[in-house]
C-alpha atoms as a PDB file:
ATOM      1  CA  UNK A   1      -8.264  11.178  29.350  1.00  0.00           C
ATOM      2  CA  UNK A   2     -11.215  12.199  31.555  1.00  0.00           C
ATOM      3  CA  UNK A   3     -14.746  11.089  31.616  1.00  0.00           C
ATOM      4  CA  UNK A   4     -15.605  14.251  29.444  1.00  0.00           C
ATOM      5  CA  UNK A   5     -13.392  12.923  26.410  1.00  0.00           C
ATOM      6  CA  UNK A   6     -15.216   9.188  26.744  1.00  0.00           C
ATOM      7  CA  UNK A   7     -18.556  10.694  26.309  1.00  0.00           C
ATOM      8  CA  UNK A   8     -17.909  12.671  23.417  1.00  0.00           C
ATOM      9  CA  UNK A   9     -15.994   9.281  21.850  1.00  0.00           C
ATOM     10  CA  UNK A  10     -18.762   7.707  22.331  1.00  0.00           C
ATOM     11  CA  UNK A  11     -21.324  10.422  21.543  1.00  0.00           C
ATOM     12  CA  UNK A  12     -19.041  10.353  18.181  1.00  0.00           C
ATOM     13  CA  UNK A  13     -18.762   6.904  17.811  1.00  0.00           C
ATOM     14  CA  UNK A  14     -20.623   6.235  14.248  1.00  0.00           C
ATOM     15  CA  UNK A  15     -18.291   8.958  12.275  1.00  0.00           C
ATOM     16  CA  UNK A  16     -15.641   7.497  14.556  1.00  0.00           C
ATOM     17  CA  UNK A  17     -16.383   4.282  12.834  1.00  0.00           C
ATOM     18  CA  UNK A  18     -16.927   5.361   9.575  1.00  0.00           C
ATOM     19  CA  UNK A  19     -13.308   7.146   9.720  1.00  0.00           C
ATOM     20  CA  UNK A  20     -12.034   3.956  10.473  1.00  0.00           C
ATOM     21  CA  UNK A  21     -14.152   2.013   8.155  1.00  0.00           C
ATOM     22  CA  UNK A  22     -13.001   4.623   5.413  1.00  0.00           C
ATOM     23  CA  UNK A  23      -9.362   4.391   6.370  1.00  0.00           C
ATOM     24  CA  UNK A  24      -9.479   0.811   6.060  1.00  0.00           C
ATOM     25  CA  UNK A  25     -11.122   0.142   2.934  1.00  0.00           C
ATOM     26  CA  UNK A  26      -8.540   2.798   1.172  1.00  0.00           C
ATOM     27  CA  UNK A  27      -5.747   1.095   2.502  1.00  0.00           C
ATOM     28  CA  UNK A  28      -6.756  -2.477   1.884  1.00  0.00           C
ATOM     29  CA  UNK A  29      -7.714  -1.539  -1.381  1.00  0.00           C
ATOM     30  CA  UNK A  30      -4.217   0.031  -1.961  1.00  0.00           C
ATOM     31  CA  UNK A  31      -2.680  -2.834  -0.537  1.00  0.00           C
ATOM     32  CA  UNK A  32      -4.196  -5.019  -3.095  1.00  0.00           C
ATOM     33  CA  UNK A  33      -3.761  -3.474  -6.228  1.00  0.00           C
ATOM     34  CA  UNK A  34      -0.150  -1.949  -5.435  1.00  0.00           C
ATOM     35  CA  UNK A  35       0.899  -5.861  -4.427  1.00  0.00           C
ATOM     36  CA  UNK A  36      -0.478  -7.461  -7.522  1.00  0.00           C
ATOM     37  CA  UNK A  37       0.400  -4.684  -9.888  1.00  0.00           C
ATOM     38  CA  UNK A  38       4.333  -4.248  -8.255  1.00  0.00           C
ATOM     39  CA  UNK A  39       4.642  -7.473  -8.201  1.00  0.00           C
ATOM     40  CA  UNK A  40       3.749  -8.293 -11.978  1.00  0.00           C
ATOM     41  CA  UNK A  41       6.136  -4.844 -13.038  1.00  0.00           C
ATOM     42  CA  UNK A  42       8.846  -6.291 -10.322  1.00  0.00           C
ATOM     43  CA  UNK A  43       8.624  -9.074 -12.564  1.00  0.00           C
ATOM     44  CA  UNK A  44       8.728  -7.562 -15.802  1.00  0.00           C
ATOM     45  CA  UNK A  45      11.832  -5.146 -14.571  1.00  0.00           C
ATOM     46  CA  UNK A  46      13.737  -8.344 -13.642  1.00  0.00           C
ATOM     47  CA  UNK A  47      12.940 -10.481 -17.030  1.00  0.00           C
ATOM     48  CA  UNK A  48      11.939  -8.179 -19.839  1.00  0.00           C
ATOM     49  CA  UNK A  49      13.679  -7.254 -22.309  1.00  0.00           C
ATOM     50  CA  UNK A  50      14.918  -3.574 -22.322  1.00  0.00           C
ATOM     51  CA  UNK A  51      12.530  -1.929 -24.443  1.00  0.00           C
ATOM     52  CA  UNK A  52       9.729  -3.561 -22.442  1.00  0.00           C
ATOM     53  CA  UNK A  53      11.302  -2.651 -18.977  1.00  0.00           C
ATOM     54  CA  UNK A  54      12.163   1.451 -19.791  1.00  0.00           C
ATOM     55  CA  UNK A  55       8.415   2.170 -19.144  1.00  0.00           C
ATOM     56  CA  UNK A  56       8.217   0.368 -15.883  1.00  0.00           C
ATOM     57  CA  UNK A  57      11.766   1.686 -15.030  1.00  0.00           C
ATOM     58  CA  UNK A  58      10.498   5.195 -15.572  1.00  0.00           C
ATOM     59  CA  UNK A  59       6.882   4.606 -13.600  1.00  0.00           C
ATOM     60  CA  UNK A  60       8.926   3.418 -10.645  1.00  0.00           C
ATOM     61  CA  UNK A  61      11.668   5.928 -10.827  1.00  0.00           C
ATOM     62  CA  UNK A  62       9.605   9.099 -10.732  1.00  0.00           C
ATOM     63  CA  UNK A  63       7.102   7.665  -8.415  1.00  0.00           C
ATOM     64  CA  UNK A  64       9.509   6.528  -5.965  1.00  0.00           C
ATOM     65  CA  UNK A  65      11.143  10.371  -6.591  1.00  0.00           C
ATOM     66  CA  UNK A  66       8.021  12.569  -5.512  1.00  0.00           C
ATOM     67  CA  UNK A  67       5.853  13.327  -2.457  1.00  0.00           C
ATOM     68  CA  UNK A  68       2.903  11.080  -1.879  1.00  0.00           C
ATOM     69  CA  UNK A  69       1.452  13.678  -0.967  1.00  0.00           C
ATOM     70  CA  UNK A  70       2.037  15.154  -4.685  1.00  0.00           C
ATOM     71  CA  UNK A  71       0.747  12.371  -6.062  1.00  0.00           C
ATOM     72  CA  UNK A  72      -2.540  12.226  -4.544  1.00  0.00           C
ATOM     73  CA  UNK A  73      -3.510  16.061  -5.506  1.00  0.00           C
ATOM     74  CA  UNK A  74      -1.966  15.468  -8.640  1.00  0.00           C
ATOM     75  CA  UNK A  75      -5.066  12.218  -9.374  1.00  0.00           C
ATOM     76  CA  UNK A  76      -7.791  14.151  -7.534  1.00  0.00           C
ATOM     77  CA  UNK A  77      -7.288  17.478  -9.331  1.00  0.00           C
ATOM     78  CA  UNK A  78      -4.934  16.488 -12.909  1.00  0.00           C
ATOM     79  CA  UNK A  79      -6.903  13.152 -13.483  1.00  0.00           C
ATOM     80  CA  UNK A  80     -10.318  13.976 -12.561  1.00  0.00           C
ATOM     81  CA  UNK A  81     -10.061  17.124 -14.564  1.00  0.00           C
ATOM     82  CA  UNK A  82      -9.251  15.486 -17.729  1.00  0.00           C
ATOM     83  CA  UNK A  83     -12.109  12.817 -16.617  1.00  0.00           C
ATOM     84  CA  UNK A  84     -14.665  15.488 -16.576  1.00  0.00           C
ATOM     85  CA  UNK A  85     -14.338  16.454 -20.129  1.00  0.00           C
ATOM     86  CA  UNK A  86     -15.275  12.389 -20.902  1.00  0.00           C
ATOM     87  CA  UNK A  87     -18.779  13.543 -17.955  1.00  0.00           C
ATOM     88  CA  UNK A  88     -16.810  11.300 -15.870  1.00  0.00           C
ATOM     89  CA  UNK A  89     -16.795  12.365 -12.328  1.00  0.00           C
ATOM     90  CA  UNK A  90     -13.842  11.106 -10.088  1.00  0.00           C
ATOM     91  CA  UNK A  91     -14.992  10.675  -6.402  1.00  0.00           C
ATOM     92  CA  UNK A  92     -12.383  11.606  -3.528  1.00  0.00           C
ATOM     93  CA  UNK A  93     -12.357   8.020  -2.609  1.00  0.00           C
ATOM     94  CA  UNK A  94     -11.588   7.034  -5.279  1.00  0.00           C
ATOM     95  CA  UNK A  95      -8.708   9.397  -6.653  1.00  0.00           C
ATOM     96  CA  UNK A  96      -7.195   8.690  -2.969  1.00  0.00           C
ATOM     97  CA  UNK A  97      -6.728   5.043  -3.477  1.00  0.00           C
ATOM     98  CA  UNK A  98      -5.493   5.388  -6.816  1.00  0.00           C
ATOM     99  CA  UNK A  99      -2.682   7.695  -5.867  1.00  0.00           C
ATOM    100  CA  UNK A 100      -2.058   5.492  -2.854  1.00  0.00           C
ATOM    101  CA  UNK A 101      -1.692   2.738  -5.083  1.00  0.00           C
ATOM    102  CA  UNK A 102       0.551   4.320  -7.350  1.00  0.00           C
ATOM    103  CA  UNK A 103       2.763   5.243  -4.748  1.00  0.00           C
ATOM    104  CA  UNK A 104       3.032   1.820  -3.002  1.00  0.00           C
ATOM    105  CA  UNK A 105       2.992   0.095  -6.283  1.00  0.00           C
ATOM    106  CA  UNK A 106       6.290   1.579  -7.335  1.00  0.00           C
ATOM    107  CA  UNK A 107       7.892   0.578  -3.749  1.00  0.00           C
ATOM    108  CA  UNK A 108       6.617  -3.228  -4.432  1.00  0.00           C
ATOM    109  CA  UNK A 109       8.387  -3.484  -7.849  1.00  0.00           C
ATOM    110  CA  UNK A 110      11.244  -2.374  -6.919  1.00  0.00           C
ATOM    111  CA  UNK A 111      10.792  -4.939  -3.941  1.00  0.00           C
ATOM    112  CA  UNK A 112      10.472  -7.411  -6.529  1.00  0.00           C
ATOM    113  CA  UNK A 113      12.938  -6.915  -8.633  1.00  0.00           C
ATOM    114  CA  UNK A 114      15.545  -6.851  -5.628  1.00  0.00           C
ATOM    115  CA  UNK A 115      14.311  -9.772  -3.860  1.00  0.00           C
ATOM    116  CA  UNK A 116      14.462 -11.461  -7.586  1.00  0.00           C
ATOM    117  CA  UNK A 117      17.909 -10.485  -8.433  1.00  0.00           C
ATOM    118  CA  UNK A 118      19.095 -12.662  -5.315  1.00  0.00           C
ATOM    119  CA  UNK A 119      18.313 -15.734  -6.431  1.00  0.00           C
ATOM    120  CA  UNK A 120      20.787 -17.243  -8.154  1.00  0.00           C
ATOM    121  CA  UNK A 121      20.730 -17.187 -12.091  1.00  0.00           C
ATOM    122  CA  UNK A 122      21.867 -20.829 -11.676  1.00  0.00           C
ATOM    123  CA  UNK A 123      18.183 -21.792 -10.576  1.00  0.00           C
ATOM    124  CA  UNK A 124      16.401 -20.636 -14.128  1.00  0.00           C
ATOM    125  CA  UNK A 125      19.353 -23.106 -16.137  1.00  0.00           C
ATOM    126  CA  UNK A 126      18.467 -25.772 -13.888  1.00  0.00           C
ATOM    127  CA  UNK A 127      14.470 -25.621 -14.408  1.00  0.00           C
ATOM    128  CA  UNK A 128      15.161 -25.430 -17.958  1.00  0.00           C
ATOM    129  CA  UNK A 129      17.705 -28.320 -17.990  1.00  0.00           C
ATOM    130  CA  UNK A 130      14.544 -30.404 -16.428  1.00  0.00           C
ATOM    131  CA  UNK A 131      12.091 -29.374 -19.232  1.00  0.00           C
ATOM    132  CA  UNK A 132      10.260 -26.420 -17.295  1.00  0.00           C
ATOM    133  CA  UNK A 133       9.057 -23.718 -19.650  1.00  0.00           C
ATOM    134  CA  UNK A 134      10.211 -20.098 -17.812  1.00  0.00           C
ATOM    135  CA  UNK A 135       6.447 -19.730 -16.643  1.00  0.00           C
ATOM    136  CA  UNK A 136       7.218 -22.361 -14.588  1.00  0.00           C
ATOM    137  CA  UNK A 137      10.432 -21.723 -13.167  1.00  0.00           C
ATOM    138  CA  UNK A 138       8.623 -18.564 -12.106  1.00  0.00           C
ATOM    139  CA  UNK A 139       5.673 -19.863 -10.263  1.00  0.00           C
ATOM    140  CA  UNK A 140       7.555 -22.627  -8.713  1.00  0.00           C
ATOM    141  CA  UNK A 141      10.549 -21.975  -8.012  1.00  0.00           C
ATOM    142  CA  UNK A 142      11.603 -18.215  -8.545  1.00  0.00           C
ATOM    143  CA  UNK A 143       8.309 -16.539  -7.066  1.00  0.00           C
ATOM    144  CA  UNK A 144       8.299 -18.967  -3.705  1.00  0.00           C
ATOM    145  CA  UNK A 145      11.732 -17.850  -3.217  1.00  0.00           C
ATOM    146  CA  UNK A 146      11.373 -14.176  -3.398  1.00  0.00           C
ATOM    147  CA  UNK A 147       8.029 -14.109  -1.818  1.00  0.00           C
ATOM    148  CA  UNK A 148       9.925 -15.058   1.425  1.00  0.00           C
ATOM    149  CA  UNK A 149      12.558 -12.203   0.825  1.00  0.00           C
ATOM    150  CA  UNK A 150       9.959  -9.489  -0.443  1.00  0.00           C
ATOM    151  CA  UNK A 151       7.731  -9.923   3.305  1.00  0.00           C
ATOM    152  CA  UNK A 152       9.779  -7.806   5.648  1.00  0.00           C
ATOM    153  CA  UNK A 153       9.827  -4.812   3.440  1.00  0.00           C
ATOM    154  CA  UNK A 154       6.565  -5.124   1.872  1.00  0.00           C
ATOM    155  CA  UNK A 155       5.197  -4.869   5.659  1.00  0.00           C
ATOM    156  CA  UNK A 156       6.759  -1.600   5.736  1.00  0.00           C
ATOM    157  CA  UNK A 157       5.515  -0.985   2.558  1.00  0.00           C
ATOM    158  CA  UNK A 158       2.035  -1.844   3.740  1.00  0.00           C
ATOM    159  CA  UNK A 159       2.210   0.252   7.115  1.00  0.00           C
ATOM    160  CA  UNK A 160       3.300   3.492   5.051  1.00  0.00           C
ATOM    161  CA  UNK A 161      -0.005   3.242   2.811  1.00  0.00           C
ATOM    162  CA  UNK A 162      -1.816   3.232   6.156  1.00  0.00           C
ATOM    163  CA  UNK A 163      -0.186   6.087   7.406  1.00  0.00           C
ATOM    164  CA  UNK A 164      -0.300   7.651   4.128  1.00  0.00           C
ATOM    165  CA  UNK A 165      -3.922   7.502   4.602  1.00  0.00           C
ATOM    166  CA  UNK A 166      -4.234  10.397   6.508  1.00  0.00           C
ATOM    167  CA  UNK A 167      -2.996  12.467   3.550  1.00  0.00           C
ATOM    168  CA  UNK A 168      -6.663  11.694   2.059  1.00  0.00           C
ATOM    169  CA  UNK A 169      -8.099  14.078   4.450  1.00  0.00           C
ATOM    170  CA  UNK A 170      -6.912  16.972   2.447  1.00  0.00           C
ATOM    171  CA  UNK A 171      -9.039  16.206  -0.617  1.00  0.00           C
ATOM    172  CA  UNK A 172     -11.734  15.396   1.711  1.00  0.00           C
ATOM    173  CA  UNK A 173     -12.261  11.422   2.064  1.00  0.00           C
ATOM    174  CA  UNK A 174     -13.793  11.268   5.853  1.00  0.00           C
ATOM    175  CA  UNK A 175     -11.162   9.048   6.688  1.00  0.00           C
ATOM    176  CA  UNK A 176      -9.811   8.791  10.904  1.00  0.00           C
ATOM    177  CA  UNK A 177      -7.871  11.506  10.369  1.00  0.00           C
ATOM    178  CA  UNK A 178     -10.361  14.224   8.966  1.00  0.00           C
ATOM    179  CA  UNK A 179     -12.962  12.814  11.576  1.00  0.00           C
ATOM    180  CA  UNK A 180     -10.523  13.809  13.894  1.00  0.00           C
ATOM    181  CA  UNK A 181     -10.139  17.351  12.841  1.00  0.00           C
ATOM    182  CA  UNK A 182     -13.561  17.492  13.024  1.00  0.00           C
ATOM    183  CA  UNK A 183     -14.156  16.169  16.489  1.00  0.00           C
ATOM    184  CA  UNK A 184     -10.854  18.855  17.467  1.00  0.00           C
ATOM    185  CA  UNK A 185     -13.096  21.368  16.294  1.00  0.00           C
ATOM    186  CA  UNK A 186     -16.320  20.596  17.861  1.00  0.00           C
ATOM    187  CA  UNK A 187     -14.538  19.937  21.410  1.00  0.00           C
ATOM    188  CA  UNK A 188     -11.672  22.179  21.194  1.00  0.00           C
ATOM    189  CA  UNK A 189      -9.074  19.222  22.723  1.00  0.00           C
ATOM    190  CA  UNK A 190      -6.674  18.098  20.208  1.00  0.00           C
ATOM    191  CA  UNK A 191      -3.975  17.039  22.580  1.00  0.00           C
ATOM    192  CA  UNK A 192      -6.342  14.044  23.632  1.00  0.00           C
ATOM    193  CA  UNK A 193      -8.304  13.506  20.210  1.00  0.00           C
ATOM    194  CA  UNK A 194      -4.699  13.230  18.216  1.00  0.00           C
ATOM    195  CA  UNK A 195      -3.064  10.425  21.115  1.00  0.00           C
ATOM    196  CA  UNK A 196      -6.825   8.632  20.246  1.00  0.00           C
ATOM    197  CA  UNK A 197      -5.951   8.661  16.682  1.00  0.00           C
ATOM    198  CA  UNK A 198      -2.728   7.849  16.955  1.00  0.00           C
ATOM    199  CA  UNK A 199      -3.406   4.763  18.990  1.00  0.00           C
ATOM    200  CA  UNK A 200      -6.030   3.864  16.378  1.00  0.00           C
ATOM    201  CA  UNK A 201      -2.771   3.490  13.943  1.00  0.00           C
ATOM    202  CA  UNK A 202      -0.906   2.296  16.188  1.00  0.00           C
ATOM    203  CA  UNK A 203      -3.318  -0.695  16.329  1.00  0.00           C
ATOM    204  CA  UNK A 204      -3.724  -1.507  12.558  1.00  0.00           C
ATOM    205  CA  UNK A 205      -0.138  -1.310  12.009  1.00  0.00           C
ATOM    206  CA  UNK A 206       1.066  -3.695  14.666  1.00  0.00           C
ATOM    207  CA  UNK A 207      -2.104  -5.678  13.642  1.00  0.00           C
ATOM    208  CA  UNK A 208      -0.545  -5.667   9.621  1.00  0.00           C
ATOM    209  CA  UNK A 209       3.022  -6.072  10.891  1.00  0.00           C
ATOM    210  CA  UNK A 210       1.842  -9.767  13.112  1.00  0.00           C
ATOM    211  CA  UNK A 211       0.035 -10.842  10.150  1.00  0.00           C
ATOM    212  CA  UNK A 212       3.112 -10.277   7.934  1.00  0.00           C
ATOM    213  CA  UNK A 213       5.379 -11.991  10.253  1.00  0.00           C
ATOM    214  CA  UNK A 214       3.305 -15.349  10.828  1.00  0.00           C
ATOM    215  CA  UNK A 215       3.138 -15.293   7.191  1.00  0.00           C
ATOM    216  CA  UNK A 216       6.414 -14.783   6.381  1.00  0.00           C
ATOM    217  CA  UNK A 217       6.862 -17.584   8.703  1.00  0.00           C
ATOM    218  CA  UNK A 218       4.459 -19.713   7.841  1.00  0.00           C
ATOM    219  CA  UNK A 219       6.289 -19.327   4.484  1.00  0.00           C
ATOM    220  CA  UNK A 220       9.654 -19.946   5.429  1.00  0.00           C
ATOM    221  CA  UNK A 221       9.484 -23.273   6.942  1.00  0.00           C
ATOM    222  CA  UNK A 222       7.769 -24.310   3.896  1.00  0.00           C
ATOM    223  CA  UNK A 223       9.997 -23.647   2.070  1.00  0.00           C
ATOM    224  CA  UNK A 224      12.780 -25.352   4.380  1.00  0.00           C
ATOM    225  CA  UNK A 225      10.462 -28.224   4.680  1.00  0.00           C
END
């Protein structure tokens, strides 16, 4: 990387920044919702009853079954055009998180449910033999358990909405990605301009990944404690 490439980084810096401030805030955002909403239908696919888990079933099933890449055109162009007849207008941002979370949130139930089905059956008769109502057993003792089994693959889960970030770029969110494209074709260098990005992703994942591993952790020896 020569001396020309620095000074155009840094002549770019701000929509640099902004890329990676946009890239960010989709992801976390996606991270959040897709954890707390997988983790309630991991739940619900583990405990309900039948009728309440066919649904859920489905939602995961043909989520986990297409593209992600399907999923976000089908938001930004399906959703937002049945939002427009309500004069609701549906941002790019927006529809990109959305269909990031609904991809990731189907991975995290079915997370859920596996990491669930491991613990012993054994553990809900003894609560209950004690007097705990099933709400409980869940919190403490169920949950704790599987929150320890869930971390490794939820980390991958978490490093794939990252990377599935870039997919954003094609309905036009200024994320790192699109900046990117944009700085290839003002400077004419991709070769250098893609190993920048690339190491840019390369950072937040192994940044996610060290996170997930002290908390997972963090987690286990309290639970061996």
């Amino acid at each position: 990387m020569g001396a020309g490439f620095i000074e155009n980084i840094l002549r770019s810096q701000n929509a640099i920044l902004a890329g990676i401030s946009n890239t960010l805030s989709a992801s976390l955002l996606a991270i959040a919702i897709s954890t707390i909403f997988g983790i309630l239908f991991g739940i619900i696919l583990t405990y309900g009853n039948k009728y309440v888990k066919l649904p859920f079933r489905l939602y995961v099933d043909i989520i986990r079954g297409i593209p992600a890449l399907l999923i976000v055109f089908a938001v930004y162009y399906y959703v937002d055009f049945w939002l427009r007849a309500w004069n609701v207008n549906l941002p790019p941002f927006t529809a990109g998180f959305i269909a990031l979370s609904l991809n990731a949130g189907a991975h995290v139930a079915e997370n859920t449910r596996g990491a669930l089905e491991t613990i012993s059956r054994g553990q809900i008769d003894a609560g209950r033999a004690i007097g705990m109502k099933f709400r409980q057993i869940l919190l403490y003792i169920l949950l704790p358990q599987a929150f320890v089994r869930m971390l490794p693959p939820w980390i991958n889960i978490m490093t794939e909405i990252i990377k599935g970030s870039t997919l954003l770029s094609l309905i036009g969110v200024a994320e790192l990605m699109l900046t990117t494209q944009q700085l290839i074709a003002r400077y004419n260098d991709a070769l250098q301009y893609y190993a920048f990005a690339g190491f840019v992703y390369f950072l937040i994942n192994i940044t996610v990944e060290q996170i997930g591993r002290f908390a997972e952790k963090k987690m286990s020896r309290g639970l061996n404690a």
